[in-house]
Protein backbone atom coordinates (compact mmCIF):
# COMPACT_ATOMS: atom_id res chain seq x y z
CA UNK A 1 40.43 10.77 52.32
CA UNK A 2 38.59 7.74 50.97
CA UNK A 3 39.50 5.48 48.19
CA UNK A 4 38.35 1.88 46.54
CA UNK A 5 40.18 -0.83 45.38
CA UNK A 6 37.70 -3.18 42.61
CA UNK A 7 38.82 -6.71 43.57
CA UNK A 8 35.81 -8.66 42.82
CA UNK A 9 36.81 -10.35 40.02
CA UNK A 10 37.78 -13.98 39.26
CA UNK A 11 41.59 -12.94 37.44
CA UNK A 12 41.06 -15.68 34.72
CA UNK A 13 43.88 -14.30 32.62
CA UNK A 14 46.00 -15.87 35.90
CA UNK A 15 44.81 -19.31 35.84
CA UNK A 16 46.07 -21.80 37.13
CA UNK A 17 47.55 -19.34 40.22
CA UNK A 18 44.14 -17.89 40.80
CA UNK A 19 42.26 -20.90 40.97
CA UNK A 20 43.76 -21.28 44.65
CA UNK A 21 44.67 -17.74 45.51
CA UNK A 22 42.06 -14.89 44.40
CA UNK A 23 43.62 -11.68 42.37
CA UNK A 24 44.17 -9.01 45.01
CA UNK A 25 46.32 -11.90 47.16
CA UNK A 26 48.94 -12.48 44.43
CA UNK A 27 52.26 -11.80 45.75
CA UNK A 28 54.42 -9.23 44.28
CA UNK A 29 58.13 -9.65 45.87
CA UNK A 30 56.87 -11.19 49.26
CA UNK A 31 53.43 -9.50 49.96
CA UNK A 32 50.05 -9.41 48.21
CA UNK A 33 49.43 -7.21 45.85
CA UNK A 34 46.74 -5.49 47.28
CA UNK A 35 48.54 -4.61 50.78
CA UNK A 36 51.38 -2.76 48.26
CA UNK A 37 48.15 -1.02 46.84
CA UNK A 38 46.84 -0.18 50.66
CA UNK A 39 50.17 1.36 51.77
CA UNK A 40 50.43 3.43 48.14
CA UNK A 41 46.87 4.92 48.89
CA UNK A 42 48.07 5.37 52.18
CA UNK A 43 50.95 7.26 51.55
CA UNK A 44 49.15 9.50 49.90
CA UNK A 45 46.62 10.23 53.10
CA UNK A 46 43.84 7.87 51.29
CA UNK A 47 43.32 5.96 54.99
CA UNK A 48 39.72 4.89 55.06
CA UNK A 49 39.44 2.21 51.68
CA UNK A 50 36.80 0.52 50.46
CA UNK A 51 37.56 -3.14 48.59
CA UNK A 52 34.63 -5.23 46.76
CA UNK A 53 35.07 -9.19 47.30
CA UNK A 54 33.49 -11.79 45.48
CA UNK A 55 35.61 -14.81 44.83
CA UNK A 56 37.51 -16.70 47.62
CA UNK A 57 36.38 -13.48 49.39
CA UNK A 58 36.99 -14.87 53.20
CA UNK A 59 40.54 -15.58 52.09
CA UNK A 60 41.05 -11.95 51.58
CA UNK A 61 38.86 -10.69 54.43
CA UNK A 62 41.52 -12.92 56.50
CA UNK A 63 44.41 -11.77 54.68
CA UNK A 64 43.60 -7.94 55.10
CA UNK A 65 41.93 -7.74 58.33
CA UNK A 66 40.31 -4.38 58.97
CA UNK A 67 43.69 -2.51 57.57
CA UNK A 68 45.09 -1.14 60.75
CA UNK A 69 48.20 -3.19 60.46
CA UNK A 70 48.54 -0.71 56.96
CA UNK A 71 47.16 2.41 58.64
CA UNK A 72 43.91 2.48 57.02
CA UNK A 73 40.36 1.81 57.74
CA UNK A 74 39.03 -1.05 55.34
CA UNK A 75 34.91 -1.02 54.53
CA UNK A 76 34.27 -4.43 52.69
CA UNK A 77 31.67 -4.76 50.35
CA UNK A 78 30.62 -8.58 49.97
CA UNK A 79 29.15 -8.79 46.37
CA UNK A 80 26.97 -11.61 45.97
CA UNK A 81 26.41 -10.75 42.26
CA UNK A 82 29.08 -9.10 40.87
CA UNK A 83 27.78 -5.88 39.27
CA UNK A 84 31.11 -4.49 37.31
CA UNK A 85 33.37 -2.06 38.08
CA UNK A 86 30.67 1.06 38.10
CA UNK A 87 28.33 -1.14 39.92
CA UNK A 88 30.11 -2.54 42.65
CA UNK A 89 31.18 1.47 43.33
CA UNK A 90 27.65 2.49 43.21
CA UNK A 91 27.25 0.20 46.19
CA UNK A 92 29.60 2.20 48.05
CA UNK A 93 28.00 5.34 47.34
CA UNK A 94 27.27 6.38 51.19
CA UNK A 95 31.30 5.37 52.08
CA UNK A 96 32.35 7.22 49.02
CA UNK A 97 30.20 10.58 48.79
CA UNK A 98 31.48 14.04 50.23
CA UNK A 99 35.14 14.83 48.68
CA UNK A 100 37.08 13.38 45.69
CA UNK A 101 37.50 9.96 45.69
CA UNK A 102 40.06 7.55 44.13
CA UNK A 103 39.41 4.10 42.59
CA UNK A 104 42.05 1.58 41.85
CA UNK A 105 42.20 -1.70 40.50
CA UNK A 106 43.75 -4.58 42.26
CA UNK A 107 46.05 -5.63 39.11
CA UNK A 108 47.45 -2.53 39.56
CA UNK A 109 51.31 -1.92 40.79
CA UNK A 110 52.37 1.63 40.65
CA UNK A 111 53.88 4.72 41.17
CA UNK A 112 51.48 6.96 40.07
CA UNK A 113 52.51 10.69 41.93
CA UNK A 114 48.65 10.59 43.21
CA UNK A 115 48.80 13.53 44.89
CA UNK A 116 49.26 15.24 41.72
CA UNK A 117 46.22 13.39 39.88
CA UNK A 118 44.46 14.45 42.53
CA UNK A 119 45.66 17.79 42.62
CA UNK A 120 44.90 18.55 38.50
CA UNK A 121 41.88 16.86 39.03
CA UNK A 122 40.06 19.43 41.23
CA UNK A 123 41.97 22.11 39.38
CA UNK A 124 40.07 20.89 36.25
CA UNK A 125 36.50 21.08 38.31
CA UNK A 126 36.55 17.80 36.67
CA UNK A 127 33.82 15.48 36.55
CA UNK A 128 36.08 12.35 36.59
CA UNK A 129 39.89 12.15 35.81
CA UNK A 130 42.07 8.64 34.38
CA UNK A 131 45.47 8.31 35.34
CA UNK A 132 46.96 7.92 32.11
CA UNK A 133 50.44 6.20 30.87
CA UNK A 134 52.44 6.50 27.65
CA UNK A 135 52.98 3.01 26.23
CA UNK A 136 55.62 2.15 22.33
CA UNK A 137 52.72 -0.68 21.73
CA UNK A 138 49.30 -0.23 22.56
CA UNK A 139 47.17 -3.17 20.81
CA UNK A 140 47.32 -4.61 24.43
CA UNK A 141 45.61 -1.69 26.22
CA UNK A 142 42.41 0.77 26.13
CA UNK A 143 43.69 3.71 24.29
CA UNK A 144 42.61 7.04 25.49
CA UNK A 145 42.80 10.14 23.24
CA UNK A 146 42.70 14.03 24.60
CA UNK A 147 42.86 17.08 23.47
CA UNK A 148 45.34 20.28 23.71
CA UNK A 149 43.40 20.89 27.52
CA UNK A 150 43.88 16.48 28.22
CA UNK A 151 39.85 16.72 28.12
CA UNK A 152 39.15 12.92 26.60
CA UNK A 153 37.41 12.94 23.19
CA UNK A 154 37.79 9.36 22.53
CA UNK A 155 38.53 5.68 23.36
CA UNK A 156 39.94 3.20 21.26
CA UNK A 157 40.15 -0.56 22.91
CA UNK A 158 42.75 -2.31 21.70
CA UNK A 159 43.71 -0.92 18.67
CA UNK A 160 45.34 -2.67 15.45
CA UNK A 161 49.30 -1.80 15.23
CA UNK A 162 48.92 1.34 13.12
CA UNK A 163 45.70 3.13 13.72
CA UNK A 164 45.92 4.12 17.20
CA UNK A 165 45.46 7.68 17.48
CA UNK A 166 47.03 8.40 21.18
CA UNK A 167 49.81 6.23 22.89
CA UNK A 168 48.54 7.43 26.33
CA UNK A 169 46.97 4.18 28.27
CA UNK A 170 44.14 3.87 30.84
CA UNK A 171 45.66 2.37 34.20
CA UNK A 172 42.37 1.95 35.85
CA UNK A 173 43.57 4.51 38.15
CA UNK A 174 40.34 6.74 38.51
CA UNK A 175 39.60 10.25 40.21
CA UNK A 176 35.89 11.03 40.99
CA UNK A 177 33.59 13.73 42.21
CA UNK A 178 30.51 12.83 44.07
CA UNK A 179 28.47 13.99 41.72
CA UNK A 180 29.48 10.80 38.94
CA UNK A 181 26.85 8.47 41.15
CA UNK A 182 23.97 10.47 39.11
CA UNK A 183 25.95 8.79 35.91
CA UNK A 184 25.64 4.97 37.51
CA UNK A 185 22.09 3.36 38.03
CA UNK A 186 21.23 1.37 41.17
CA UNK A 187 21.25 -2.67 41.17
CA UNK A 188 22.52 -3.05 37.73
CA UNK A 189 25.51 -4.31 36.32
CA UNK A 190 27.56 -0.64 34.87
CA UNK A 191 31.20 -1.05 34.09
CA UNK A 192 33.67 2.45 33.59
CA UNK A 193 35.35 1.73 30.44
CA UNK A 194 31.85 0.42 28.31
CA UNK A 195 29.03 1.91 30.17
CA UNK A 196 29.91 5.08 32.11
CA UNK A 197 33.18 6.76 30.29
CA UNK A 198 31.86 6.46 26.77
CA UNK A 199 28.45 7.94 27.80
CA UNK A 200 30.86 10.94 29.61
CA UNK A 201 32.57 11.68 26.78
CA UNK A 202 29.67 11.74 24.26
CA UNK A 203 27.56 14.24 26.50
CA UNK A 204 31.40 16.87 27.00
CA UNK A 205 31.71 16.34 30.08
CA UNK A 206 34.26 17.35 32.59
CA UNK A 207 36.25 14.68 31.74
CA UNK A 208 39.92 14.55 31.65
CA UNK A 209 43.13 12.26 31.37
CA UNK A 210 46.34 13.23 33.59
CA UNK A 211 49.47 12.11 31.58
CA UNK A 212 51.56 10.78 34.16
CA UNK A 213 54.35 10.10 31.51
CA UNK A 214 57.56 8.92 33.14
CA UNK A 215 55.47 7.21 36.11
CA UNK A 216 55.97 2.96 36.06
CA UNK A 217 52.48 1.61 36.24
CA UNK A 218 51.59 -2.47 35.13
CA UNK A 219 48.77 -4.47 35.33
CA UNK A 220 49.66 -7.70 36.99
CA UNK A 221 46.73 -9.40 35.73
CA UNK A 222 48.56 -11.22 32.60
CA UNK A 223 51.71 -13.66 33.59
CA UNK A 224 53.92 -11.03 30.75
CA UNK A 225 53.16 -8.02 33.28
CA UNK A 226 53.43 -9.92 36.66
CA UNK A 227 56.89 -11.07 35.59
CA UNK A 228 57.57 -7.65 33.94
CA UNK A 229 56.09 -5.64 37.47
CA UNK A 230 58.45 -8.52 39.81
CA UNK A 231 61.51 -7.13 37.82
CA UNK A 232 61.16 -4.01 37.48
CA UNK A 233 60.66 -3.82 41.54
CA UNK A 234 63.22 -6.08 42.16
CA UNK A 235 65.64 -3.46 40.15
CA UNK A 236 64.16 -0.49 41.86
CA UNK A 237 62.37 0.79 38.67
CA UNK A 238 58.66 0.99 40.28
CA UNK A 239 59.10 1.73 43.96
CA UNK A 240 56.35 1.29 46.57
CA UNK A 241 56.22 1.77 50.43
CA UNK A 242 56.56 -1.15 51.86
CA UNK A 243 58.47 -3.33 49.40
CA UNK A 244 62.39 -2.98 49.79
CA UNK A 245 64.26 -4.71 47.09
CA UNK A 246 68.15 -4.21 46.51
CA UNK A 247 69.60 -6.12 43.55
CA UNK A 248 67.33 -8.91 41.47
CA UNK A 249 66.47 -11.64 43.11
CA UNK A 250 64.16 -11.77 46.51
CA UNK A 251 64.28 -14.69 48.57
CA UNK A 252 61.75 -14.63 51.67
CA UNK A 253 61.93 -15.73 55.20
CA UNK A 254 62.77 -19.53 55.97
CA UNK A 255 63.01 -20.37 52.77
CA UNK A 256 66.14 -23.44 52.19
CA UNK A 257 68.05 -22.98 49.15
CA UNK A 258 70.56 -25.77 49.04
CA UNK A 259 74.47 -24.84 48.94
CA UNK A 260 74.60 -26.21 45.53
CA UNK A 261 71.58 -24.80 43.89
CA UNK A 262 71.72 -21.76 41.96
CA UNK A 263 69.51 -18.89 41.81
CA UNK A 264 69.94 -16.79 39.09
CA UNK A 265 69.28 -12.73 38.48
CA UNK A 266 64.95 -11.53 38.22
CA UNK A 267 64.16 -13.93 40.72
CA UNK A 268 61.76 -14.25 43.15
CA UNK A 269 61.93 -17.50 46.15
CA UNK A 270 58.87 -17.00 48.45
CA UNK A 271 58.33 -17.57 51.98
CA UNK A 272 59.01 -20.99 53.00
CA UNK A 273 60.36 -22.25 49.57
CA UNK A 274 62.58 -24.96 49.51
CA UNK A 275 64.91 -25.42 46.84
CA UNK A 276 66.86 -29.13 46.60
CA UNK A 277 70.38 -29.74 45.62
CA UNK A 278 71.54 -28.85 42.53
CA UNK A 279 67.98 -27.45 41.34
CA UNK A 280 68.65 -23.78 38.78
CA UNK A 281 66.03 -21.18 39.07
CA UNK A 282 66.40 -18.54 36.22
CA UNK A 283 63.85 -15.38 35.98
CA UNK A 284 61.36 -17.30 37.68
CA UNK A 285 58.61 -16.35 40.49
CA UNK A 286 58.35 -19.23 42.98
CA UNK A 287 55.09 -18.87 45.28
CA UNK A 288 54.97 -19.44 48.97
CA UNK A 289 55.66 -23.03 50.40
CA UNK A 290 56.99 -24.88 47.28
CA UNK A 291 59.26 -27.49 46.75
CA UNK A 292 61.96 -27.20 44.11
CA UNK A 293 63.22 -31.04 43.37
CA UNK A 294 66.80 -31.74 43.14
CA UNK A 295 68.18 -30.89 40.11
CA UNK A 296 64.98 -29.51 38.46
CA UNK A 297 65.52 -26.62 35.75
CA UNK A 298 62.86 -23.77 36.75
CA UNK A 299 63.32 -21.21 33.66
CA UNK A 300 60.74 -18.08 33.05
CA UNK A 301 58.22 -19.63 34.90
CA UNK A 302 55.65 -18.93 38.10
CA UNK A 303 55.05 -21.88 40.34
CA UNK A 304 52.09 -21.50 42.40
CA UNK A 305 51.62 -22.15 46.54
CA UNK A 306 52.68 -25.12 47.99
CA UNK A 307 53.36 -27.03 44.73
CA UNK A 308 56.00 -29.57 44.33
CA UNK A 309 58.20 -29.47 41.06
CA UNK A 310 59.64 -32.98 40.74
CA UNK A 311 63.10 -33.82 41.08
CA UNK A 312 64.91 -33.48 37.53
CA UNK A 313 62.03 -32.01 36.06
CA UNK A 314 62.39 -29.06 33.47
CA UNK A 315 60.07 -26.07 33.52
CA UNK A 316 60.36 -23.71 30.70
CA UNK A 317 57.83 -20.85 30.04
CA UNK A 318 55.61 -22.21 32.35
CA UNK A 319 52.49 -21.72 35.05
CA UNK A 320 52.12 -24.72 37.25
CA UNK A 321 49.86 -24.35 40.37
CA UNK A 322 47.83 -27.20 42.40
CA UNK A 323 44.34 -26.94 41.31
């Protein structure tokens, strides 16, 4: 079965950490995101993936390879222009056409039972199909509303505290027929949630939203959800193949942590780290080959690849990366 992960994008809301890495290689407890995504598709039998790349797109050619090390088959699509989400799968139309296909975003950490999307999908003859998620708060996400049979009969983006009319949340998980290419034009820029899913739902459609209530999904694209995904894996709340996490705190191979340095719970210490005497690291996410001075306080912050954090320095809140 074939699937596409949308990782064309520049990840602004992750600057300064994206300005060096690009989105789909940000690590979640020790590996990049998007090789978590690769073995969840996977594990559902979606072996032969698609992935867009744009920015920094050798970087991630490098990084994934052709996907065999994952058990997949990886087609890459190198965007020179980057057409939005509908467009760039357009592109892919002669990978993707014959059976149901799944898209995914890159930002995306879950544990989405996909075989059961895919599953009430075809039983719906639908059209297309969201993965949906109940959220308490929604003014943060695209609110999606559906009736007693989940067919969708509205959007609301961001809605004011108040005057949402659903709690159930797009994931930018998708499940497509074929037959939603005659919905996308050629060689122009289409995006899902402005262009295509509106004009869906206007014309009734076979269009539905499976409420996958109960599943843990984030969007790692804002610092608040990276943190929030690291913990809740580090916990065991959101469990993917591939990452193994007992306890809360992760610290990967040859990193140094001095005797006297303390590394408190919700942490993350990548590979290579190296963490100087005396030096307290509380709920923080410390990137691949950095330097943790002597001393320094590193407190609910994410410290980018190889950066240095100065001896006796205090980091509070923070996002420091080399630029």
């Amino acid at each position: 079965m074939r699937a596409m992960i949308l990782a064309g994008g520049l990840s602004t809301r992750l600057y300064p950490l994206t300005k060096q890495v690009p989105k789909p290689l940000v690590p979640v407890v020790g590996s990049p995101n998007a090789v978590h995504l690769i073995q969840y598709l996977t594990s559902y039998g979606f072996d032969e993936i698609a992935i867009n790349v744009h920015y920094l797109a050798e970087m991630i050619v490098e990084a994934l390879g052709d996907g065999s090390a994952y058990g997949a088959r990886i087609e890459y699509l190198h965007e020179k222009e980057l057409l939005g989400s509908a467009g760039a799968v357009k592109q892919m139309q002669w990978f993707l056409s014959g059976d149901s296909f799944v898209v995914i975003g890159c930002d995306d950490l879950t544990d989405m039972p996909l075989d059961r999307v895919v599953a009430f999908h075809k039983g719906k003859n639908a059209l297309a199909t969201i993965g949906l998620v109940e959220r308490e708060e929604v003014d943060q996400y695209g609110v999606v509303v559906t009736d007693a049979s989940d067919k969708i009969t509205g959007f609301q983006e961001k809605p004011a505290k108040g005057t949402e009319r659903s709690k159930l949340v797009n994931t930018g998980i998708y499940v497509f027929t074929p037959k939603i290419f005659d919905h996308i034009p050629a060689n122009e820029f289409y995006d899902f949630g402005k262009d295509v899913f509106p004009s869906l739902q206007q014309a009734g459609a076979a269009f539905y939203g499976f409420d996958a209530r109960g599943a843990q999904w984030h969007d790692i694209g804002t610092p608040a959800e990276y943190r929030a995904a690291t913990a809740d894996v580090l916990t065991g709340r959101l469990r993917m193949p591939g990452i193994s996490a007992d306890g809360s705190t992760w610290i990967g191979r040859r990193a140094k942590v001095a005797k006297s340095a303390r590394i408190d719970a919700f942490s993350v210490i990548g590979e290579d780290v190296q963490v100087e005497d005396g030096a307290q690291i509380e709920r923080s996410i410390i990137w691949q080959g950095s330097r943790i001075g002597a001393r320094a306080i590193v407190r609910d912050t994410i410290v980018g690849m190889n950066y240095a954090v100065a001896p006796d320095a205090v980091l509070e809140n923070a996002i420091v990366a080399n630029e």
